[in-house]
PDB file of N, CA and C in Angstrom:
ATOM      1  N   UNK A   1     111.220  78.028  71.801  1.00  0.00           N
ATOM      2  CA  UNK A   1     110.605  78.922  72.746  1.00  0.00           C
ATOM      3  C   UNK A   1     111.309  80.285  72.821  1.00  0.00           C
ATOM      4  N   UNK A   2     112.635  80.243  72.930  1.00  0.00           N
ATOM      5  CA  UNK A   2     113.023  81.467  72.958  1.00  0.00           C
ATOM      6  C   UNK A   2     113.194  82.573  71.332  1.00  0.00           C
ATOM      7  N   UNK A   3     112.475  82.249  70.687  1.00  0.00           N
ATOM      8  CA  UNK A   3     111.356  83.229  69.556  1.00  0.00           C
ATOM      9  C   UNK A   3     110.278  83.612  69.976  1.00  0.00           C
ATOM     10  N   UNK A   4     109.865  83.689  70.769  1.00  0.00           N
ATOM     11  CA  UNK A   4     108.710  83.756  71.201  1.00  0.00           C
ATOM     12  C   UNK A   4     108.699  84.837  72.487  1.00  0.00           C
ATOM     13  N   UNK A   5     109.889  84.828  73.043  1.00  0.00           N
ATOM     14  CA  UNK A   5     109.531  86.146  74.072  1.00  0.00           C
ATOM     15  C   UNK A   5     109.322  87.368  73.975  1.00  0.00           C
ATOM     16  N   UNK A   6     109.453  87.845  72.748  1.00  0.00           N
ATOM     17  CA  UNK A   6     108.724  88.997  72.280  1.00  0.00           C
ATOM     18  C   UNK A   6     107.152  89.225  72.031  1.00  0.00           C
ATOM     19  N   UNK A   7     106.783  88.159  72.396  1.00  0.00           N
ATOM     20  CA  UNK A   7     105.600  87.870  72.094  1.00  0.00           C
ATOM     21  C   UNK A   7     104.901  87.864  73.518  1.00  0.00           C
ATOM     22  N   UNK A   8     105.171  87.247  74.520  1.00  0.00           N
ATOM     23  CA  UNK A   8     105.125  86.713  76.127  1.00  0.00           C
ATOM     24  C   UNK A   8     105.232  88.390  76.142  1.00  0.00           C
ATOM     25  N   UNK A   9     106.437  88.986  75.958  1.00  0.00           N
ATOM     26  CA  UNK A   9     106.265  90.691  76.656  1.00  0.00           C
ATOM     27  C   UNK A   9     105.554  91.717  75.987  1.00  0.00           C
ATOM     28  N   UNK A  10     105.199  90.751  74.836  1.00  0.00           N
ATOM     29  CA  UNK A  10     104.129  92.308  74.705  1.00  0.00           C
ATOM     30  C   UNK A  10     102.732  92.128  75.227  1.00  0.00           C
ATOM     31  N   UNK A  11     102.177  89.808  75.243  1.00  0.00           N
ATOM     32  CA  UNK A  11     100.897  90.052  76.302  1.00  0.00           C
ATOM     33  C   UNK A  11     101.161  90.596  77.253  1.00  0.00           C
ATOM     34  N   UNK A  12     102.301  90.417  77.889  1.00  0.00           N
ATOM     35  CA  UNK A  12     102.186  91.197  79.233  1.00  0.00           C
ATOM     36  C   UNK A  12     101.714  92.641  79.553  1.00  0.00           C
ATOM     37  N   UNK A  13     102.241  93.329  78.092  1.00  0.00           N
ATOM     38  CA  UNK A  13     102.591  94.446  78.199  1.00  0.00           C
ATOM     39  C   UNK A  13     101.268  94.693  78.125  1.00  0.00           C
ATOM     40  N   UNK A  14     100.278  94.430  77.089  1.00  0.00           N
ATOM     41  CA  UNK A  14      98.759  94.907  76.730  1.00  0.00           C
ATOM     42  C   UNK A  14      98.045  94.355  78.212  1.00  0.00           C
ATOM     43  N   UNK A  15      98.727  93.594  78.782  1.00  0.00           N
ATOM     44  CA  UNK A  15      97.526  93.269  79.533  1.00  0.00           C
ATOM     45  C   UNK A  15      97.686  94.079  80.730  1.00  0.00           C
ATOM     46  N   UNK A  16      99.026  94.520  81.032  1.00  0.00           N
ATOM     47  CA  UNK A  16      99.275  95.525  82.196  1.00  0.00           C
ATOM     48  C   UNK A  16      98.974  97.011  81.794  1.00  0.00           C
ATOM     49  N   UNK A  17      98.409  97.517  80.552  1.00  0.00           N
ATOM     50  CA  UNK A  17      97.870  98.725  80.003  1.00  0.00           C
ATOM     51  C   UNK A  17      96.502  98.489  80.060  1.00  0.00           C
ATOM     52  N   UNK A  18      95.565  97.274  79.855  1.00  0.00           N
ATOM     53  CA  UNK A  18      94.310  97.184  80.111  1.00  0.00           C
ATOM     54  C   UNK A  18      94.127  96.828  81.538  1.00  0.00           C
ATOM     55  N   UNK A  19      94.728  95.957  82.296  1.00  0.00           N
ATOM     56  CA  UNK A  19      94.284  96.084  83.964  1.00  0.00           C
ATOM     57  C   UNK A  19      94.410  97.498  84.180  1.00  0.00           C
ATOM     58  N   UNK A  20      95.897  98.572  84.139  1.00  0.00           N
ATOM     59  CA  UNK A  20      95.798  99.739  84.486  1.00  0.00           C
ATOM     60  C   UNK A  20      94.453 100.678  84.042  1.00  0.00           C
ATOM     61  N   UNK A  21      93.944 100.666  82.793  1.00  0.00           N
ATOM     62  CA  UNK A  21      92.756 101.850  82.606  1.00  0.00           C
ATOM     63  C   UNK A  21      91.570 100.800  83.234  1.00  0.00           C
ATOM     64  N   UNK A  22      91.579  99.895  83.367  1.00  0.00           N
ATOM     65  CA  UNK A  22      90.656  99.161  84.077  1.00  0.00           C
ATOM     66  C   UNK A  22      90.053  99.679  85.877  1.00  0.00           C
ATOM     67  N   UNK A  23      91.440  99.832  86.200  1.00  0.00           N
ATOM     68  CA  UNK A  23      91.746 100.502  87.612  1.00  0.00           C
ATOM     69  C   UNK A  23      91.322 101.447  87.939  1.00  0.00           C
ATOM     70  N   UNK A  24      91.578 102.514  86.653  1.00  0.00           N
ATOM     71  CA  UNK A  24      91.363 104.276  86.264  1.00  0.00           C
ATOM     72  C   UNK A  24      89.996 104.145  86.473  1.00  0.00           C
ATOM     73  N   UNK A  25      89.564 103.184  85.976  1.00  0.00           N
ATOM     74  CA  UNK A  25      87.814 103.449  85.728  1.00  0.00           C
ATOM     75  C   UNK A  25      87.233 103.003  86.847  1.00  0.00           C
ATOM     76  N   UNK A  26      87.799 101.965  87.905  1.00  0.00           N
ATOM     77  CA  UNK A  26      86.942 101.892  89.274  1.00  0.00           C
ATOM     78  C   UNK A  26      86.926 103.019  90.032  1.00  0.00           C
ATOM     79  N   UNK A  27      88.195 103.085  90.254  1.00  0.00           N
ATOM     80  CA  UNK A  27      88.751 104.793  90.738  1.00  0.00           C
ATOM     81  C   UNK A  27      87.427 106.060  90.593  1.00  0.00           C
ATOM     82  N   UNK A  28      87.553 106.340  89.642  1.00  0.00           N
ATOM     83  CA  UNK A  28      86.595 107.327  88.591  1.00  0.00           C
ATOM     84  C   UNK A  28      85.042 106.976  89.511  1.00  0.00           C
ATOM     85  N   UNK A  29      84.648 105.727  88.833  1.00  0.00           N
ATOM     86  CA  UNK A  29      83.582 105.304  89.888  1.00  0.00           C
ATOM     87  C   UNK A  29      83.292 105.610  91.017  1.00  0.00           C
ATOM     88  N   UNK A  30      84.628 105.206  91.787  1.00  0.00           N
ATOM     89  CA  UNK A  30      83.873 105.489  92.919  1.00  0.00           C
ATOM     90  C   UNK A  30      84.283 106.380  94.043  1.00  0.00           C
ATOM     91  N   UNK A  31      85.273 107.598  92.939  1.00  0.00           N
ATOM     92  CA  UNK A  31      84.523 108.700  93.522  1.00  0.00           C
ATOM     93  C   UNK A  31      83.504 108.964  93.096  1.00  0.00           C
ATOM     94  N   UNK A  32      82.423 109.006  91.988  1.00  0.00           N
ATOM     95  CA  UNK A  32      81.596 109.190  91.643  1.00  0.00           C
ATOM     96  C   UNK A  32      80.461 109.199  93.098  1.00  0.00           C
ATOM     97  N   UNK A  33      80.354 107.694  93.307  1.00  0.00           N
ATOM     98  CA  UNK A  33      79.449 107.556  94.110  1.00  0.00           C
ATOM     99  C   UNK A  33      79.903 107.891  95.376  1.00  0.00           C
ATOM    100  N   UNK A  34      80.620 108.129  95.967  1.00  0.00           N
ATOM    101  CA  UNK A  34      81.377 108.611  97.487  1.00  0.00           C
ATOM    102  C   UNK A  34      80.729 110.277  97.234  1.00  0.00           C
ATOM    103  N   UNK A  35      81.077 110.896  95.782  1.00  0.00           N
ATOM    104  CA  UNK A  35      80.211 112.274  95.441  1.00  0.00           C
ATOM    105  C   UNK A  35      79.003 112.344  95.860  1.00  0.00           C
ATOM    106  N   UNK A  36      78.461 111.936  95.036  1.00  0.00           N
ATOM    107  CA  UNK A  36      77.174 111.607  95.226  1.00  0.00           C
ATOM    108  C   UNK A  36      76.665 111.349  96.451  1.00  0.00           C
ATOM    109  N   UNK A  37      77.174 110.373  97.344  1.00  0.00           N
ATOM    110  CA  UNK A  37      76.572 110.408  98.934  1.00  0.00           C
ATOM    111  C   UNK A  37      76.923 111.057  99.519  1.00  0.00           C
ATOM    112  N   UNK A  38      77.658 111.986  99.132  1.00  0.00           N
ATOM    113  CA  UNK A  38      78.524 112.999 100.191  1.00  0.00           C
ATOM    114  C   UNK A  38      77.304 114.394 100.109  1.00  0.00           C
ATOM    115  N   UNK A  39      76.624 114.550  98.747  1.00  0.00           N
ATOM    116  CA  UNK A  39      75.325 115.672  98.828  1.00  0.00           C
ATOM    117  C   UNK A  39      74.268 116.030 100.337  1.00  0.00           C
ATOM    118  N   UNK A  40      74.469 116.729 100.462  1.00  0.00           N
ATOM    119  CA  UNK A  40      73.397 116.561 101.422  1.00  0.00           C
ATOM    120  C   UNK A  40      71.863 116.838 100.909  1.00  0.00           C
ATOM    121  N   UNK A  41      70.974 115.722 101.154  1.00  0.00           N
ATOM    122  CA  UNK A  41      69.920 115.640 100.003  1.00  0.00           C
ATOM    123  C   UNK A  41      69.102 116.402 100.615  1.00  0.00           C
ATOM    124  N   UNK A  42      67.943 116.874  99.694  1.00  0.00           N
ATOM    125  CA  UNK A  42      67.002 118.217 100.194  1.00  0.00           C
ATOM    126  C   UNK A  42      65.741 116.983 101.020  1.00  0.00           C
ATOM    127  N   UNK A  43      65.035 117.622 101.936  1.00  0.00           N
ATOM    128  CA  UNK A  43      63.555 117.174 102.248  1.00  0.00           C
ATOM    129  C   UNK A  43      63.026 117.190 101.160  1.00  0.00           C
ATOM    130  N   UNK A  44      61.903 116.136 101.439  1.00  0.00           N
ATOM    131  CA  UNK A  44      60.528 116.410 100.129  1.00  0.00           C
ATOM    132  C   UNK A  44      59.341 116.547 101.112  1.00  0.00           C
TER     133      UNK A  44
END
């Protein structure tokens, strides 16, 4: 087992670089939509 912890820290490592841009992108979202409702929409 202990051959192998280089291995254990780099899933870690990819997987704490994909949760993080994972994050980036809810973020991104939702200001998006907080934008978006924040318009004040015209009459029709």
């Amino acid at each position: 087992m202990p051959d192998n912890w280089s291995f254990v820290i780099a899933a870690y490592a990819i997987a704490a670089v994909a949760l993080g841009g994972y994050w980036r992108r809810l973020v991104r979202l939702e200001r998006d939509v907080e934008r978006r409702n924040a318009r004040p929409r015209r009459p029709r």
